[in-house]
Protein backbone atom coordinates (compact mmCIF):
# COMPACT_ATOMS: atom_id res chain seq x y z
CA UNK A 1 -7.76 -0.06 -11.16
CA UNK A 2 -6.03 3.37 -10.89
CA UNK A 3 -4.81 3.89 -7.19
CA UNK A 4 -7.32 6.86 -7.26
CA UNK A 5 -10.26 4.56 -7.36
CA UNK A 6 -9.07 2.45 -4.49
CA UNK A 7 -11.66 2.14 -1.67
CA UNK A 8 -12.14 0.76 1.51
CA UNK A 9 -14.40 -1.45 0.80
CA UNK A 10 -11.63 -2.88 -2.14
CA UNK A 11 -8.93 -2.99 0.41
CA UNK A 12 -11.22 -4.93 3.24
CA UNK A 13 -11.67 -7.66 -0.21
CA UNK A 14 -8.27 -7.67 -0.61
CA UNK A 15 -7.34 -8.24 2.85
CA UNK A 16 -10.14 -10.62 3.55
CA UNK A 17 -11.14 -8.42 6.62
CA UNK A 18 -14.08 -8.29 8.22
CA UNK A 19 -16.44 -5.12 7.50
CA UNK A 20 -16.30 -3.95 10.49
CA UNK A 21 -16.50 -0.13 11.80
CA UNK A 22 -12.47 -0.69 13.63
CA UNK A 23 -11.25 -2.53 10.53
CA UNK A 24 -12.74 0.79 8.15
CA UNK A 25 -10.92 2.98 10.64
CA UNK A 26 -7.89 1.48 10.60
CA UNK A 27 -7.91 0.76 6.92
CA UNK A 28 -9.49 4.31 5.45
CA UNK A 29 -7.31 6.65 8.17
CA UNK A 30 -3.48 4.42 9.43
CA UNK A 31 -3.29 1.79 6.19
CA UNK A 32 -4.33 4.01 2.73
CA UNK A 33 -2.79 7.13 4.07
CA UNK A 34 0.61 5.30 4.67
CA UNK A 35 1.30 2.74 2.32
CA UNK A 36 0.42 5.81 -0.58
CA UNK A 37 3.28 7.79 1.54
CA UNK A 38 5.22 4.96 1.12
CA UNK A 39 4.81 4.44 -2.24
CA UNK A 40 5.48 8.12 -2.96
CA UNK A 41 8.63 8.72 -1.36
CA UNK A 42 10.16 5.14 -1.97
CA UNK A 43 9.67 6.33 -6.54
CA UNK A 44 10.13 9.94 -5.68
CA UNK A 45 7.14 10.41 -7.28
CA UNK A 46 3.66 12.37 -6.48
CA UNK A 47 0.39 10.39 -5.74
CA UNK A 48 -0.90 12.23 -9.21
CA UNK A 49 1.96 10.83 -11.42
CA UNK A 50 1.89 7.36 -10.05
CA UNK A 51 -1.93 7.49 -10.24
CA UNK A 52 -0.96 6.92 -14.14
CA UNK A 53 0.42 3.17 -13.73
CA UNK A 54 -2.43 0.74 -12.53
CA UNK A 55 0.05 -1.73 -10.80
CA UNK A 56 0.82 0.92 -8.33
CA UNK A 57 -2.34 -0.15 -6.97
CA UNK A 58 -1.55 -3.43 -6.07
CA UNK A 59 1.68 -2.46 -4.78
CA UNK A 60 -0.20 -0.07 -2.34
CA UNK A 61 -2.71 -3.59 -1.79
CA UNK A 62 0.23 -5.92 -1.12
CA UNK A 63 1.58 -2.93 2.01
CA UNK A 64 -1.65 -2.68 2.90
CA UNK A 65 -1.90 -6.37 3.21
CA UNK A 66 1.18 -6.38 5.07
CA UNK A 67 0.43 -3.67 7.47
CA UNK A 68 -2.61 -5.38 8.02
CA UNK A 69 -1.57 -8.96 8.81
CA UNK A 70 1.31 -7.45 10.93
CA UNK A 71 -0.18 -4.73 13.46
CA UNK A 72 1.27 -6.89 16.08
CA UNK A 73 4.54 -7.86 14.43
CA UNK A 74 7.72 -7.80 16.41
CA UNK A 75 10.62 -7.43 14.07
CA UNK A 76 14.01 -9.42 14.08
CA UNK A 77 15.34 -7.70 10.74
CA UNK A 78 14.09 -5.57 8.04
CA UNK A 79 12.29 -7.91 5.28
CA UNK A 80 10.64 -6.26 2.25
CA UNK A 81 7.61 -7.51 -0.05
CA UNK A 82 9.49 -8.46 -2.89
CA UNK A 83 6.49 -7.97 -5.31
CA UNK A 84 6.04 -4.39 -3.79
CA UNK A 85 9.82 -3.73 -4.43
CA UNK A 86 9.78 -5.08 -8.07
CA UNK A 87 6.80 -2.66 -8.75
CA UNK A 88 8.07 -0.23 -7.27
CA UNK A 89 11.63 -0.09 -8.51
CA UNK A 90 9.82 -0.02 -12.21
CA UNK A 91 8.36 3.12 -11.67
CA UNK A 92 10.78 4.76 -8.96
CA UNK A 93 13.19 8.14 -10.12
CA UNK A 94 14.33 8.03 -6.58
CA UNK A 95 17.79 6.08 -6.80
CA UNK A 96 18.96 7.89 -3.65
């Protein structure tokens, strides 16, 4: 699945999430819009190039997942996804 086909109704699967009208909201306008932001500026790359590599989309899934499961999260120290990272380091032309 291209991350252009990703929809809501995917991500509430994915996340095991009830269907419900808050969950859609949060999902569709906080969730999608940031974890493809993410994604972008972490490779350097535009949503239409990385569109091109199907395991982008389950990168996106996996911070989704994340953001998800943690909207009440208090942090004690900066932990990344390591599946996200590996997937994303493959693809990224950012090396800032």
């Amino acid at each position: 699945m291209r991350l252009s086909e990703l929809t809501v109704d995917s991500i509430l699967s994915y996340v095991r999430a009830d269907d419900t009208s808050e969950n859609r909201a949060y999902l569709e306008d906080i969730a999608l819009p940031a974890a493809k932001a993410y994604v972008s500026g972490y490779t350097g790359r535009d949503l239409e190039d990385l569109d091109q590599y199907e395991d982008i989309t389950l990168a996106v899934l996996c911070l989704i997942a994340d953001m998800f499961d943690v909207r009440a999260y208090t942090m004690n120290g900066i932990q990344k996804n390591p599946t996200v990272e590996q997937i994303l380091g493959s693809h990224c032309s950012n090396f800032i």
